[in-house]
C-alpha atoms as a PDB file:
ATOM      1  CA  UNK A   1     -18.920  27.543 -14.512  1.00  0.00           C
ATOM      2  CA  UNK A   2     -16.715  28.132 -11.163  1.00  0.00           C
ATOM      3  CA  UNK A   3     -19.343  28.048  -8.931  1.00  0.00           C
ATOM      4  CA  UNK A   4     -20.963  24.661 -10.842  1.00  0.00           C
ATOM      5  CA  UNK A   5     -17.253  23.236 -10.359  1.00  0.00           C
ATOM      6  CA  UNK A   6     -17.361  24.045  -6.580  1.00  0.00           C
ATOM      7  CA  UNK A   7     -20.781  22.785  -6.095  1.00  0.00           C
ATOM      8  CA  UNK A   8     -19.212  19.319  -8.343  1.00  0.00           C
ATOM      9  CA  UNK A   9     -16.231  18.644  -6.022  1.00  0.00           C
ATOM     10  CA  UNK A  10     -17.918  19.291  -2.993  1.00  0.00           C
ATOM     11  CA  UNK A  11     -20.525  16.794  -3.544  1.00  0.00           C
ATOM     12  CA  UNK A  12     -17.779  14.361  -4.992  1.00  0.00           C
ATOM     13  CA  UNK A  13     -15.716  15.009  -1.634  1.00  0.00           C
ATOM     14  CA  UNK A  14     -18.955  14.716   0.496  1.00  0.00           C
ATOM     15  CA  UNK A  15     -20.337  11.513  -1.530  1.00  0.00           C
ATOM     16  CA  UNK A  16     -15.955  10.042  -0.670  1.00  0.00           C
ATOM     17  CA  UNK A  17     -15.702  11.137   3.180  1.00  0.00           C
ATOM     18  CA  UNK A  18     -19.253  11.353   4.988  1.00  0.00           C
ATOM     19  CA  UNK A  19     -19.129   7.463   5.471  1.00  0.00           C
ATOM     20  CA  UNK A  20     -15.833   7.681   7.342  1.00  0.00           C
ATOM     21  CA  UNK A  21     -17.232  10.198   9.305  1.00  0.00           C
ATOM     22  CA  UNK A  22     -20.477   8.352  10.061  1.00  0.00           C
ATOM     23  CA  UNK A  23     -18.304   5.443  11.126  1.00  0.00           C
ATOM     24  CA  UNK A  24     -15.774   7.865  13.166  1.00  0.00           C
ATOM     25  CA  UNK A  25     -18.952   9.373  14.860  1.00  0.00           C
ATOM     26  CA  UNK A  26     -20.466   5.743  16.030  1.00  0.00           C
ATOM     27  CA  UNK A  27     -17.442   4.520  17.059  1.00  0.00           C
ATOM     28  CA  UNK A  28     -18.191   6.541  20.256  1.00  0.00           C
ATOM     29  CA  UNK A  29     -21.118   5.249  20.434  1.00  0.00           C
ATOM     30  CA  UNK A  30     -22.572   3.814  23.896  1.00  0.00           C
ATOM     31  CA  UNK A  31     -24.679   1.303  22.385  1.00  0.00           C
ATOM     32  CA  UNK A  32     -24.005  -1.475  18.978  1.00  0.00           C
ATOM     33  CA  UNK A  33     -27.111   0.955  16.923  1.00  0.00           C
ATOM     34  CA  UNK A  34     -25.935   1.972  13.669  1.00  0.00           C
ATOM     35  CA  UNK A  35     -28.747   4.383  12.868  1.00  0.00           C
ATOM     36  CA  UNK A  36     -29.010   6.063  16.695  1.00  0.00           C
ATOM     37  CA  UNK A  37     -26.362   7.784  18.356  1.00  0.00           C
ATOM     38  CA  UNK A  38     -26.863   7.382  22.016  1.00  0.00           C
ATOM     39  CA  UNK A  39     -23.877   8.585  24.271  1.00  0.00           C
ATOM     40  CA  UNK A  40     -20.683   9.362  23.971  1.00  0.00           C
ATOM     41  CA  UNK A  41     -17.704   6.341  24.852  1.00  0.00           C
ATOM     42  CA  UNK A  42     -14.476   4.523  24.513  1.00  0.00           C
ATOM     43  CA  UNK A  43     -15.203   1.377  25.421  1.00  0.00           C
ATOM     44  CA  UNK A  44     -15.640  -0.253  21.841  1.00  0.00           C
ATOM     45  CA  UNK A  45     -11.642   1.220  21.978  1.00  0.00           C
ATOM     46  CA  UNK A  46     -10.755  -0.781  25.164  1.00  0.00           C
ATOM     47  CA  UNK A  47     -12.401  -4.009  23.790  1.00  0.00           C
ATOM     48  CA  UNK A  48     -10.751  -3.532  20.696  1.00  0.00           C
ATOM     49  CA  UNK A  49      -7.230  -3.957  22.227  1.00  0.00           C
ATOM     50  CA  UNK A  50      -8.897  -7.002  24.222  1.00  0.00           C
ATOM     51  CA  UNK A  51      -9.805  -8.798  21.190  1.00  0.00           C
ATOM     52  CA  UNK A  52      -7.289 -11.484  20.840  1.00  0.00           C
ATOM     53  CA  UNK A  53      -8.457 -12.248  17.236  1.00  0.00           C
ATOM     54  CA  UNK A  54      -8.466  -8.762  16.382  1.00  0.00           C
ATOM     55  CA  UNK A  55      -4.914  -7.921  17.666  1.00  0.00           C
ATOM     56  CA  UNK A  56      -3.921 -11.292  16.049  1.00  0.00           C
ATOM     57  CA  UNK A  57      -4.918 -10.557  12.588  1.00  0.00           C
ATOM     58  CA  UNK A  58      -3.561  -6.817  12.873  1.00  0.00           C
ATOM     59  CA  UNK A  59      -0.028  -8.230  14.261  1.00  0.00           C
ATOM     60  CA  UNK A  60      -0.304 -10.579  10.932  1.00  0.00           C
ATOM     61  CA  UNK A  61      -1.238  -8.129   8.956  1.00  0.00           C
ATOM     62  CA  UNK A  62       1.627  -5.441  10.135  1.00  0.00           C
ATOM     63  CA  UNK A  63       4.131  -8.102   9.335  1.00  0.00           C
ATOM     64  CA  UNK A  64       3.172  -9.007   5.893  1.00  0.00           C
ATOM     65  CA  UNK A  65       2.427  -5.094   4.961  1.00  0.00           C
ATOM     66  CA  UNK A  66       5.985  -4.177   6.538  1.00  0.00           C
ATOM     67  CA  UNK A  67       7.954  -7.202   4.715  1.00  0.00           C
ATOM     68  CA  UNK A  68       6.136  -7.179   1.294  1.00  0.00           C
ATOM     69  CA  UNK A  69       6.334  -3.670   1.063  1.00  0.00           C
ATOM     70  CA  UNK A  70      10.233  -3.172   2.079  1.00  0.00           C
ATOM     71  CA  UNK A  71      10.638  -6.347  -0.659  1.00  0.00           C
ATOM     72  CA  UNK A  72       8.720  -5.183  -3.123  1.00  0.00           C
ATOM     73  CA  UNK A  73      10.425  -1.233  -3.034  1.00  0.00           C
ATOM     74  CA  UNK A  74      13.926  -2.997  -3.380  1.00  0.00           C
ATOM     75  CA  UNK A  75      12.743  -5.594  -6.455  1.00  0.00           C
ATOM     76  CA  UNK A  76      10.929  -2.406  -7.766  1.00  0.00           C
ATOM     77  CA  UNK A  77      14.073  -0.018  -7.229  1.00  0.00           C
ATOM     78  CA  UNK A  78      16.286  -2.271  -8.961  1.00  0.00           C
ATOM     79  CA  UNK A  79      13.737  -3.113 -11.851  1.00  0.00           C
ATOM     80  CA  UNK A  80      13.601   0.437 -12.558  1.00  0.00           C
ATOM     81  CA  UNK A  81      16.987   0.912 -12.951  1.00  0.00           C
ATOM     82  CA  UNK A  82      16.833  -1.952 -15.268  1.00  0.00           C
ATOM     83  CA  UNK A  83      13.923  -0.324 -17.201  1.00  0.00           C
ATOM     84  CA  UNK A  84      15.571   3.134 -17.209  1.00  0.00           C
ATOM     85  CA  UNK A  85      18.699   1.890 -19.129  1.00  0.00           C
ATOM     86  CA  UNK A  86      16.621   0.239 -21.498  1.00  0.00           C
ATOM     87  CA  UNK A  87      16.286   1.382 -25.397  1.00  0.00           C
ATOM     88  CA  UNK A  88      13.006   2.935 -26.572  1.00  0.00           C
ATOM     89  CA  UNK A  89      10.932   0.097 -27.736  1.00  0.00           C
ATOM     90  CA  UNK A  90      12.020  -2.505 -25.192  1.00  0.00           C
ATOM     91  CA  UNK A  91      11.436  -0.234 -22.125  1.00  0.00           C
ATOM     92  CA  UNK A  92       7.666   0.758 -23.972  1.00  0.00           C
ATOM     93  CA  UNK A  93       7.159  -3.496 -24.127  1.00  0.00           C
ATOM     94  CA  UNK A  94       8.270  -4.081 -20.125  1.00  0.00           C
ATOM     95  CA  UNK A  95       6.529  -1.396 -19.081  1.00  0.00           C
ATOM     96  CA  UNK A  96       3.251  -2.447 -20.788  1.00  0.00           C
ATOM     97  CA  UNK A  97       3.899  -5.773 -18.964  1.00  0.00           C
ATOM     98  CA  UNK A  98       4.621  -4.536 -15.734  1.00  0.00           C
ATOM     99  CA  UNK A  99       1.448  -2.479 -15.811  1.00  0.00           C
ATOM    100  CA  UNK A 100      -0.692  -5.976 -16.628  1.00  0.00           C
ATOM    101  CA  UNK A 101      -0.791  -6.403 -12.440  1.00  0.00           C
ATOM    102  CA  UNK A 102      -2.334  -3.704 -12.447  1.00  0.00           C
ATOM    103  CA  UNK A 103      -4.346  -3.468 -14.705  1.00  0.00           C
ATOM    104  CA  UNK A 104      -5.528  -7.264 -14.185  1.00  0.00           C
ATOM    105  CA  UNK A 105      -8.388  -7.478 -12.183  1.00  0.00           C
ATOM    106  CA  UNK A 106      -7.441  -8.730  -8.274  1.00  0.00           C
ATOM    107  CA  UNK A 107      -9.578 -11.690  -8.558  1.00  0.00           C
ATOM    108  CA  UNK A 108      -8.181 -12.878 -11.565  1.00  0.00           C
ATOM    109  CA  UNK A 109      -4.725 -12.551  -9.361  1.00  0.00           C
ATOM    110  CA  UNK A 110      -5.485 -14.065  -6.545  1.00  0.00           C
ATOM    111  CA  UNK A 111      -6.534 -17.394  -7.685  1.00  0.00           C
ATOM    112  CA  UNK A 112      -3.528 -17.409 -10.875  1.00  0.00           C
ATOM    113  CA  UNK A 113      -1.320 -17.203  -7.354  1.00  0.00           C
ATOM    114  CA  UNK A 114      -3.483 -19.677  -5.507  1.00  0.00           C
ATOM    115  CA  UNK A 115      -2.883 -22.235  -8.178  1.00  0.00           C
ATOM    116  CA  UNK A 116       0.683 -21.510  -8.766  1.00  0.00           C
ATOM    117  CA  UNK A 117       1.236 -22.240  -4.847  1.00  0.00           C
ATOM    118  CA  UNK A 118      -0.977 -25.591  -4.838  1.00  0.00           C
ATOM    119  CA  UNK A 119       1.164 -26.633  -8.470  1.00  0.00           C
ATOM    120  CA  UNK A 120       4.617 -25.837  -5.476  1.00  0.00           C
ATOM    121  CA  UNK A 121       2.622 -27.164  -2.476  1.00  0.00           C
ATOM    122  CA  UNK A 122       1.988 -30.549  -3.953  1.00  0.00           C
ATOM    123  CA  UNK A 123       5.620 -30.980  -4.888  1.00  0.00           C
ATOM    124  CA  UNK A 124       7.860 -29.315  -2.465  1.00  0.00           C
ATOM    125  CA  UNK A 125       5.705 -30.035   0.911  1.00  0.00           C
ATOM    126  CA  UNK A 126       4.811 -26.870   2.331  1.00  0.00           C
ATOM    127  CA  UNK A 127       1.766 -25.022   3.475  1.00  0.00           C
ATOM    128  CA  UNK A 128      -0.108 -21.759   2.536  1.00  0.00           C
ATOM    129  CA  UNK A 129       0.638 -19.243   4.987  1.00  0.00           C
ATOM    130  CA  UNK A 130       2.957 -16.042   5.735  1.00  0.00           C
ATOM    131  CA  UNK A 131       5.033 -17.475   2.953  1.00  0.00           C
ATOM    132  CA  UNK A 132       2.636 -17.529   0.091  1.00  0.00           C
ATOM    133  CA  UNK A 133       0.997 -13.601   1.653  1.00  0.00           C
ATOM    134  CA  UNK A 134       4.257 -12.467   1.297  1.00  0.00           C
ATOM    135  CA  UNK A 135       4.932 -13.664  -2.021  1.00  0.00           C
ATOM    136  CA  UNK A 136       1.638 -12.751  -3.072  1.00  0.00           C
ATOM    137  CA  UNK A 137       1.458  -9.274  -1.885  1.00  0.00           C
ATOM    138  CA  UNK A 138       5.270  -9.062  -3.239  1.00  0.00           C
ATOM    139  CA  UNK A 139       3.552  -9.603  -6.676  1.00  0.00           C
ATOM    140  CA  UNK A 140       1.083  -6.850  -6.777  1.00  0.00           C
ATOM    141  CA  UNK A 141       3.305  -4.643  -5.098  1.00  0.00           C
ATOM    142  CA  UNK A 142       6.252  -4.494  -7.069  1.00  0.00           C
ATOM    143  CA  UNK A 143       4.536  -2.922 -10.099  1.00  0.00           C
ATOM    144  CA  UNK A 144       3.450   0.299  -8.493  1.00  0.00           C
ATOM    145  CA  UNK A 145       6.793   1.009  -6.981  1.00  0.00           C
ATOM    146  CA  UNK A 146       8.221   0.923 -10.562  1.00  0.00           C
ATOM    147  CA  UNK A 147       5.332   3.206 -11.358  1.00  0.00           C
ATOM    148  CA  UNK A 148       6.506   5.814  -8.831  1.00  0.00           C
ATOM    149  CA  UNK A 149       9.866   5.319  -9.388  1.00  0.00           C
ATOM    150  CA  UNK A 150       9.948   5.975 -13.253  1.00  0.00           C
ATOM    151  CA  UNK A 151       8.506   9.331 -13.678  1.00  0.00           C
ATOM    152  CA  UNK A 152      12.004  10.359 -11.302  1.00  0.00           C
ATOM    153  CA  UNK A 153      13.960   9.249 -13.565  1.00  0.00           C
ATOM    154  CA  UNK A 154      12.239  10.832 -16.584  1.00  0.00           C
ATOM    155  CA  UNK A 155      12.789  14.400 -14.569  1.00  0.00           C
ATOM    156  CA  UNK A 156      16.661  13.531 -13.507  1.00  0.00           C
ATOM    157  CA  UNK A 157      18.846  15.002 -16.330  1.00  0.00           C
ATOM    158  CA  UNK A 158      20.221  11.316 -18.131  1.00  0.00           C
ATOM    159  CA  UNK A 159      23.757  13.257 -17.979  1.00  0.00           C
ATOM    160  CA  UNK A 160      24.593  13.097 -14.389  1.00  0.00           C
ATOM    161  CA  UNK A 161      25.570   9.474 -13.401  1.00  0.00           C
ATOM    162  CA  UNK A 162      28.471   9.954 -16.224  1.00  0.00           C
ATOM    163  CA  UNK A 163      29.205  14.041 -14.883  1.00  0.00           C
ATOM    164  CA  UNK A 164      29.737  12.035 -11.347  1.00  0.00           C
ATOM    165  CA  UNK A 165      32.078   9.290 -12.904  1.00  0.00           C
ATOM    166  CA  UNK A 166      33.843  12.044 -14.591  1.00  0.00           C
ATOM    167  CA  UNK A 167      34.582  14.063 -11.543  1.00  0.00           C
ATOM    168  CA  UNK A 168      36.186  10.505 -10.099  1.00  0.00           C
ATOM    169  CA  UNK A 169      33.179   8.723  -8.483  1.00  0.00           C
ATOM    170  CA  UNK A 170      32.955   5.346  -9.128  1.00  0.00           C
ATOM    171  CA  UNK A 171      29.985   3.247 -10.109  1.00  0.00           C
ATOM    172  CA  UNK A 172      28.423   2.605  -7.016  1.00  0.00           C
ATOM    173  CA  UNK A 173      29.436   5.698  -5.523  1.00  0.00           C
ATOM    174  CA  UNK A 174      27.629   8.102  -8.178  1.00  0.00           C
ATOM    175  CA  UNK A 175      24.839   5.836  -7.886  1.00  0.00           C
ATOM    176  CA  UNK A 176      24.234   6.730  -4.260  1.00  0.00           C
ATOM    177  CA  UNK A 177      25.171  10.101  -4.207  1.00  0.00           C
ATOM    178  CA  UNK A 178      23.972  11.292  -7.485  1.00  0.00           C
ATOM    179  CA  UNK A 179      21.201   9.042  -8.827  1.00  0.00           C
ATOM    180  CA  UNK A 180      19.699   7.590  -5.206  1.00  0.00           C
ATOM    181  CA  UNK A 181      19.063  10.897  -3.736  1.00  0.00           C
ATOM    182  CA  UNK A 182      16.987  12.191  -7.464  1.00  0.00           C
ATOM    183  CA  UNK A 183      14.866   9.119  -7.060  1.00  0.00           C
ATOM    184  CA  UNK A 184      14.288   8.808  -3.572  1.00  0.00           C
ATOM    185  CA  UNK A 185      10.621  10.257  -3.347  1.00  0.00           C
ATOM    186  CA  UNK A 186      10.102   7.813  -6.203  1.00  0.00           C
ATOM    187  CA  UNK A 187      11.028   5.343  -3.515  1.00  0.00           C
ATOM    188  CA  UNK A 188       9.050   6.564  -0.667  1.00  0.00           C
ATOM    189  CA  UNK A 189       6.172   6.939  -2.588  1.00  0.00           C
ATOM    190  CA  UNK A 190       6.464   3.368  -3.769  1.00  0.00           C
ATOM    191  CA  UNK A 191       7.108   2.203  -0.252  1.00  0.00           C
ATOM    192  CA  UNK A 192       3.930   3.893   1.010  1.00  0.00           C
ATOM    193  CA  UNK A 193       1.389   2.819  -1.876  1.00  0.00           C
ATOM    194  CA  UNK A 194       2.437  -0.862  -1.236  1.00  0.00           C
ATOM    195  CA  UNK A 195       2.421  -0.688   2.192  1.00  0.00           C
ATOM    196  CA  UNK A 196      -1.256   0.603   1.803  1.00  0.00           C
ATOM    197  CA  UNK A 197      -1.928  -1.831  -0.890  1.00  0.00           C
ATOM    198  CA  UNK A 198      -0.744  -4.533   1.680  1.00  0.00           C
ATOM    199  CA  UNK A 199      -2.471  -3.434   4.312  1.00  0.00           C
ATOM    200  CA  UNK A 200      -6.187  -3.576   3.107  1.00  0.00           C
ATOM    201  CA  UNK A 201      -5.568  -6.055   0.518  1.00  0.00           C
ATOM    202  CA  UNK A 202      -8.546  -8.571   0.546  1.00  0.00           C
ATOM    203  CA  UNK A 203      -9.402 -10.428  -2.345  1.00  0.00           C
ATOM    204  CA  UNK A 204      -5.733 -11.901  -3.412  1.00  0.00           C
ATOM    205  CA  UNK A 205      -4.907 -12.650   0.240  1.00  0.00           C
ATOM    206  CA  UNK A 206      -8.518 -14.578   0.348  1.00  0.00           C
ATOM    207  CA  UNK A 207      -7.319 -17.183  -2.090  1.00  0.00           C
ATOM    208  CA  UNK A 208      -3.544 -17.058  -0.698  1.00  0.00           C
ATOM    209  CA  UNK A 209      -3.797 -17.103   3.027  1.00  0.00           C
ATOM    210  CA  UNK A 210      -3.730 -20.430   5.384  1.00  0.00           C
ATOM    211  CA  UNK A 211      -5.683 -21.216   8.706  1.00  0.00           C
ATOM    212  CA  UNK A 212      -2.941 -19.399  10.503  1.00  0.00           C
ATOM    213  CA  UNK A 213      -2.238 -16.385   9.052  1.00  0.00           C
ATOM    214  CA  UNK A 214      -5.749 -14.575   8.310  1.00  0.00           C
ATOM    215  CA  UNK A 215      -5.307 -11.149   7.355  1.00  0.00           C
ATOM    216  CA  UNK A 216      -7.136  -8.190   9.456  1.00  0.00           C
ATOM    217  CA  UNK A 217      -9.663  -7.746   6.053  1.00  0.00           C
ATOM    218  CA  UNK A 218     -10.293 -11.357   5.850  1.00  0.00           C
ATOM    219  CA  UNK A 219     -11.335 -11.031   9.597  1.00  0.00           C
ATOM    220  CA  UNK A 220     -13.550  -8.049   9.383  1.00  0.00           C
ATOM    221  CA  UNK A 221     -14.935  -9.830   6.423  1.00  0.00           C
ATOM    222  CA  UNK A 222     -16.165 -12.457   8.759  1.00  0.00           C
ATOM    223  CA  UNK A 223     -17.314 -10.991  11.315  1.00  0.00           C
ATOM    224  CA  UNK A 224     -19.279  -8.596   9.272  1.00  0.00           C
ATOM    225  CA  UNK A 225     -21.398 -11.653   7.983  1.00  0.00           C
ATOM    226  CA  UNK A 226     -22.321 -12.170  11.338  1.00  0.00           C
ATOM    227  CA  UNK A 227     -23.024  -8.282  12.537  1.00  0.00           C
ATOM    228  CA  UNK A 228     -20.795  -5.341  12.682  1.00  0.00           C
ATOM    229  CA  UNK A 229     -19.267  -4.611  16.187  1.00  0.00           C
ATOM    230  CA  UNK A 230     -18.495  -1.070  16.639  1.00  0.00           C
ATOM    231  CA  UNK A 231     -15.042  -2.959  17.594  1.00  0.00           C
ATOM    232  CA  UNK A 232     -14.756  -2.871  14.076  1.00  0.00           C
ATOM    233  CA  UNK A 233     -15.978   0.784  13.897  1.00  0.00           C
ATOM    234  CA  UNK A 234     -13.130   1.853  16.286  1.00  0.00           C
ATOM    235  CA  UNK A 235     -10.632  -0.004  14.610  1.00  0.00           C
ATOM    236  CA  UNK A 236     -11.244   1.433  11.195  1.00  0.00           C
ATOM    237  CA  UNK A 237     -11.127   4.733  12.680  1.00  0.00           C
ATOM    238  CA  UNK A 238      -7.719   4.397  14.020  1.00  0.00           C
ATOM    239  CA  UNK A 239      -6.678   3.157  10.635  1.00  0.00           C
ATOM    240  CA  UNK A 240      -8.192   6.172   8.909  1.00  0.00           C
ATOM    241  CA  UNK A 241      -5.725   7.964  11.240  1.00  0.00           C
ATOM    242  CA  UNK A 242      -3.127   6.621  11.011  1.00  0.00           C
ATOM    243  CA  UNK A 243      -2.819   6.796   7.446  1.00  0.00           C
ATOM    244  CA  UNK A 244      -3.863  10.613   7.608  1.00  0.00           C
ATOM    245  CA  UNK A 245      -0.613  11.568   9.731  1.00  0.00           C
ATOM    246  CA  UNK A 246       1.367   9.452   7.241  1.00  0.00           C
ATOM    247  CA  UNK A 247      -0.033  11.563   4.338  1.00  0.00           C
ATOM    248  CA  UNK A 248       0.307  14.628   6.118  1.00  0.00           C
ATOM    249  CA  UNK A 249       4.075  14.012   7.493  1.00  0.00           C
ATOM    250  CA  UNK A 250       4.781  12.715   3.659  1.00  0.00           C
ATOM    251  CA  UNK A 251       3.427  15.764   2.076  1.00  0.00           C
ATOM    252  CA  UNK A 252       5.424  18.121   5.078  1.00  0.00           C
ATOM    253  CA  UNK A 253       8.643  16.693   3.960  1.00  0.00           C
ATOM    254  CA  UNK A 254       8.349  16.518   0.625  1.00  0.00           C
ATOM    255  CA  UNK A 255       7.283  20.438   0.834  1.00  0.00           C
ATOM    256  CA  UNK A 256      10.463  21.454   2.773  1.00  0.00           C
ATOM    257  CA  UNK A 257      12.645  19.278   0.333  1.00  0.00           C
ATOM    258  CA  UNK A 258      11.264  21.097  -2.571  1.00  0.00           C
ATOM    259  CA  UNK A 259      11.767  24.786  -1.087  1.00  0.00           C
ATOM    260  CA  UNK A 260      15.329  23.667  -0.067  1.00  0.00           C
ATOM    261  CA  UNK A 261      16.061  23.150  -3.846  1.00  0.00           C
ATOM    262  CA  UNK A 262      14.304  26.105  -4.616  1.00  0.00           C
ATOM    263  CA  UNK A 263      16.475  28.426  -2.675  1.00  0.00           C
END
């Protein structure tokens, strides 16, 4: 049963990573062939930073993942403080709301949002843009910070806020030394999932971006119906990167924090 498990997960991980690795691979390659690997080179990596469209949509992109994210982790933070205090059948009914975004299918999202901001648009003069991304991505976002944040809070004993005020902290002080620091890889967590979630969001940015502020996935998108440039290839490579050292830095802290309260 082991070794049917093993042979299971490998396929699984094989099935999940080989087409990174395919695109990785002909990302260096010397020619635009998809199925023939002719030579090794970085040029597709030099163009790549000489695509002004490319390093447009990126710079958009960067902005709206970095502002929707640090938004949508201080909404979230404060919402689950909210929650936390809540009694039992209240807190069941938000939560079961809060999960709807998530659960809601991205489509069905993007064009509630897109009609919402054309009901605004009409009536207070302004255009879809960075302002309506950010808003948007705020949206989606928000509900899987609270989702990182609340299992913290389950784990933190309920007693220690008061034990603080008790020993003479006041409110905001126990909150920041006592109650910030137990939820704080709630936080991080949060931070990072939306700032993924932002970054190759697609289908609600689609139907809530203007002429001015295309996204880097709406611009892969149409390029690709043209033909795929291994531009693309070496772009999606240094993604795949990138987030790998932020996984791997993530997961080195949060080891040494948890042998520090160990010993």
């Amino acid at each position: 049963m082991k070794k049917i498990s093993k042979i299971y997960m490998s396929l699984l991980i094989l099935f999940l990573y080989v087409p990174i690795f395919v695109l990785i691979v002909y990302s260096f390659n010397t020619t635009k062939s998809r199925t023939v690997f002719e030579g090794f080179t970085f040029d597709w990596y030099l163009k790549l930073f000489q695509n002004e469209l490319i390093l447009t949509s990126l710079r958009n992109t960067l902005i709206i993942s970095v502002v929707a994210s640090v938004c949508a982790t201080a909404l979230g933070t404060a919402a689950a403080i909210g929650i936390n205090s809540m009694r039992k059948v209240p807190k069941a009914l938000v939560m079961n709301v809060t999960n709807i975004p998530i659960i809601n299918p991205e489509i069905v999202t993007g064009v509630s949002l897109m009609l919402l901001f054309v009901f605004f648009a009409a009536r207070m003069n302004f255009n879809f843009g960075f302002t309506t991304l950010i808003i948007a991505h705020i949206t989606f976002d928000v509900p899987y910070v609270i989702l990182n944040i609340m299992p913290k809070f389950r784990q933190m004993n309920p007693n220690l806020y008061e034990a603080a005020q008790d020993l003479g902290c006041n409110s905001f002080k126990a909150f920041t030394k006592v109650v910030l620091p137990e939820i704080m890889p709630g936080i991080v967590s949060g931070f990072l999932m939306s700032f993924t979630f932002s970054l190759d969001d697609f289908v609600v940015s689609y139907f809530t971006s203007g002429a001015t502020s295309q996204t880097l996935p709406i611009t892969i998108y149409s390029m690709t119906r043209r033909k795929v440039s291994p531009e693309i290839n070496a772009l999606s490579t240094i993604i795949f990167l990138i987030v790998v050292v932020v996984l791997i830095v993530k997961n080195i802290i949060e080891n040494k924090r948890i042998k520090e309260e160990a010993k």
